[in-house]
C-alpha atoms as a PDB file:
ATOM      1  CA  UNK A   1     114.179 -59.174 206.956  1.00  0.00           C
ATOM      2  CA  UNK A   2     111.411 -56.658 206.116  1.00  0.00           C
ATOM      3  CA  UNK A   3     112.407 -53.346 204.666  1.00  0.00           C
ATOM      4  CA  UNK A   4     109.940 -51.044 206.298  1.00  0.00           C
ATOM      5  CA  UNK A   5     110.723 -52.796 209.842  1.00  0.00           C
ATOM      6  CA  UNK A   6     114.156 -51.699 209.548  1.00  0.00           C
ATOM      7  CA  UNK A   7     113.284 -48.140 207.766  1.00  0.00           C
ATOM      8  CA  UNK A   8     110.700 -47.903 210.670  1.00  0.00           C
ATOM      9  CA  UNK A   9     114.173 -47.306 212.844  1.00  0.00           C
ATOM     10  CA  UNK A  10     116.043 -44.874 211.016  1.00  0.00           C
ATOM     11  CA  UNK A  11     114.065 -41.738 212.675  1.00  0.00           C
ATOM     12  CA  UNK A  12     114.656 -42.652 216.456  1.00  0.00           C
ATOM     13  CA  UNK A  13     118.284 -43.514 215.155  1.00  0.00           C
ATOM     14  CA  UNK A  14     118.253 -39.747 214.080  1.00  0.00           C
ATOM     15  CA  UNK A  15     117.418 -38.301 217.311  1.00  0.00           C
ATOM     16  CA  UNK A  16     119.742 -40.813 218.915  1.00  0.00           C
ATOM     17  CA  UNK A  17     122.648 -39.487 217.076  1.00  0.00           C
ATOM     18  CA  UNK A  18     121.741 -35.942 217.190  1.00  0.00           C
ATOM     19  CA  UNK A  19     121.026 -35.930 221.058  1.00  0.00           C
ATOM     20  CA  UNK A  20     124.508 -37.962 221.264  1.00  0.00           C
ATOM     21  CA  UNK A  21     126.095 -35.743 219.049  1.00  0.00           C
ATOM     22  CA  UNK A  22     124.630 -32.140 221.047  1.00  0.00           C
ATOM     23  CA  UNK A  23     125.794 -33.958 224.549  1.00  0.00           C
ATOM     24  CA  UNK A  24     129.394 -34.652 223.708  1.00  0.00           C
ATOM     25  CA  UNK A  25     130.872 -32.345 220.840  1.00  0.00           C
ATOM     26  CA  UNK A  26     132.642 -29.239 221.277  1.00  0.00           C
ATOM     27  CA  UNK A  27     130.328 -26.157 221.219  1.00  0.00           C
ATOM     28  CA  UNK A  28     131.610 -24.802 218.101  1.00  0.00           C
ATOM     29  CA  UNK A  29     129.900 -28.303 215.905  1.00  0.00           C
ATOM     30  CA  UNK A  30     126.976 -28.822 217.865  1.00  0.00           C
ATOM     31  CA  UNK A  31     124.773 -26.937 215.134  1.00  0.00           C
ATOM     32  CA  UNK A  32     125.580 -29.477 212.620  1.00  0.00           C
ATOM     33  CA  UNK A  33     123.201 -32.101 214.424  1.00  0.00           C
ATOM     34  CA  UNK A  34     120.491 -30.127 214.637  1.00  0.00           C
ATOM     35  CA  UNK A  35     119.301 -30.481 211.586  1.00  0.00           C
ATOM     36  CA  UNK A  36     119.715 -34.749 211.721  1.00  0.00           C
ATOM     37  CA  UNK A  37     117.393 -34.377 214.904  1.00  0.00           C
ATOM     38  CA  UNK A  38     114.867 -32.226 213.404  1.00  0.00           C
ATOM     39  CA  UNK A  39     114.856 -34.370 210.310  1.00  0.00           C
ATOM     40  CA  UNK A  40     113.805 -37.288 212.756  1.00  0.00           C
ATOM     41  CA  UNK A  41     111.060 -35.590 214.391  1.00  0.00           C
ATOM     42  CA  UNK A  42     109.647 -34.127 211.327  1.00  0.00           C
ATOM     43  CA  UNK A  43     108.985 -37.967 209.607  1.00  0.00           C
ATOM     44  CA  UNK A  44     107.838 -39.235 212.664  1.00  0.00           C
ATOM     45  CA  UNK A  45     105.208 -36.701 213.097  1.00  0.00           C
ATOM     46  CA  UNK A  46     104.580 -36.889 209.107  1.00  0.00           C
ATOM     47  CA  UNK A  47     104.284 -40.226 209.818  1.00  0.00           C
ATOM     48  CA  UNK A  48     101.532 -40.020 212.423  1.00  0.00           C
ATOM     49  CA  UNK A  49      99.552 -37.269 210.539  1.00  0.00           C
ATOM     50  CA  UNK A  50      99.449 -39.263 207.514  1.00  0.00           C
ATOM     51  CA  UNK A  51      97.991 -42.130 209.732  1.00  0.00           C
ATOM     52  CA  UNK A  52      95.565 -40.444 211.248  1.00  0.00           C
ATOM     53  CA  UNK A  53      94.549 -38.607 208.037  1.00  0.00           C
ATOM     54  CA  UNK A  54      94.219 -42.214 206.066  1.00  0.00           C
ATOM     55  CA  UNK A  55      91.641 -43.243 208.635  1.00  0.00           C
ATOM     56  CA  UNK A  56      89.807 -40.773 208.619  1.00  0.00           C
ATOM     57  CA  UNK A  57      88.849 -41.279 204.773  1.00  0.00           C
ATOM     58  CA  UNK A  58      88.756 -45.135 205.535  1.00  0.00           C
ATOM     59  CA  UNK A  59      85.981 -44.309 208.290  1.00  0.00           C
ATOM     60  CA  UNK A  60      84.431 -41.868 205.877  1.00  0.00           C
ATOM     61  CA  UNK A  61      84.152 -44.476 203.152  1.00  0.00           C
ATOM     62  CA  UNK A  62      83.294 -47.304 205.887  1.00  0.00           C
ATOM     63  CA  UNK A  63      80.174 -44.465 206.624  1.00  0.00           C
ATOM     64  CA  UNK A  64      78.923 -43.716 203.287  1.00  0.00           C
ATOM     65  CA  UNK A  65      78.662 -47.421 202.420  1.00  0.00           C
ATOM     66  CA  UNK A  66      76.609 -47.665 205.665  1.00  0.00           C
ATOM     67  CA  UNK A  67      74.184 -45.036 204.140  1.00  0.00           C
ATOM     68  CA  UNK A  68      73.425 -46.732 200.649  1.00  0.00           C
ATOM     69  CA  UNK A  69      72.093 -49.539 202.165  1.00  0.00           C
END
């Protein structure tokens, strides 16, 4: 099986656990999956900035070819 397809899960699986984990622990160790959760949101919006970022400069490079010719 591909490695990124199964990487490409781990980040939901944060939140999963960390919204699990903040619904049915005592109040006193809810903080601990906080930071599992945020960890999970932060690469998946890395993830989509990088994205977007990347094709910019693709469309950039796709538009200076364009003016050579």
């Amino acid at each position: 099986m591909n490695k990124r397809f199964i990487l490409s899960f781990v980040a939901p699986f944060m939140i999963l656990i960390s919204g699990i984990g903040l619904i049915f622990r005592d109040n006193a160790r809810k903080i601990f999956y906080l930071p599992i959760g945020l960890m999970g949101v932060v690469i998946i919006l890395e993830r989509g900035a990088s994205r977007h970022l990347d094709r910019k400069k693709v469309l950039k490079k796709i538009k200076s070819y364009q003016k050579v010719k």
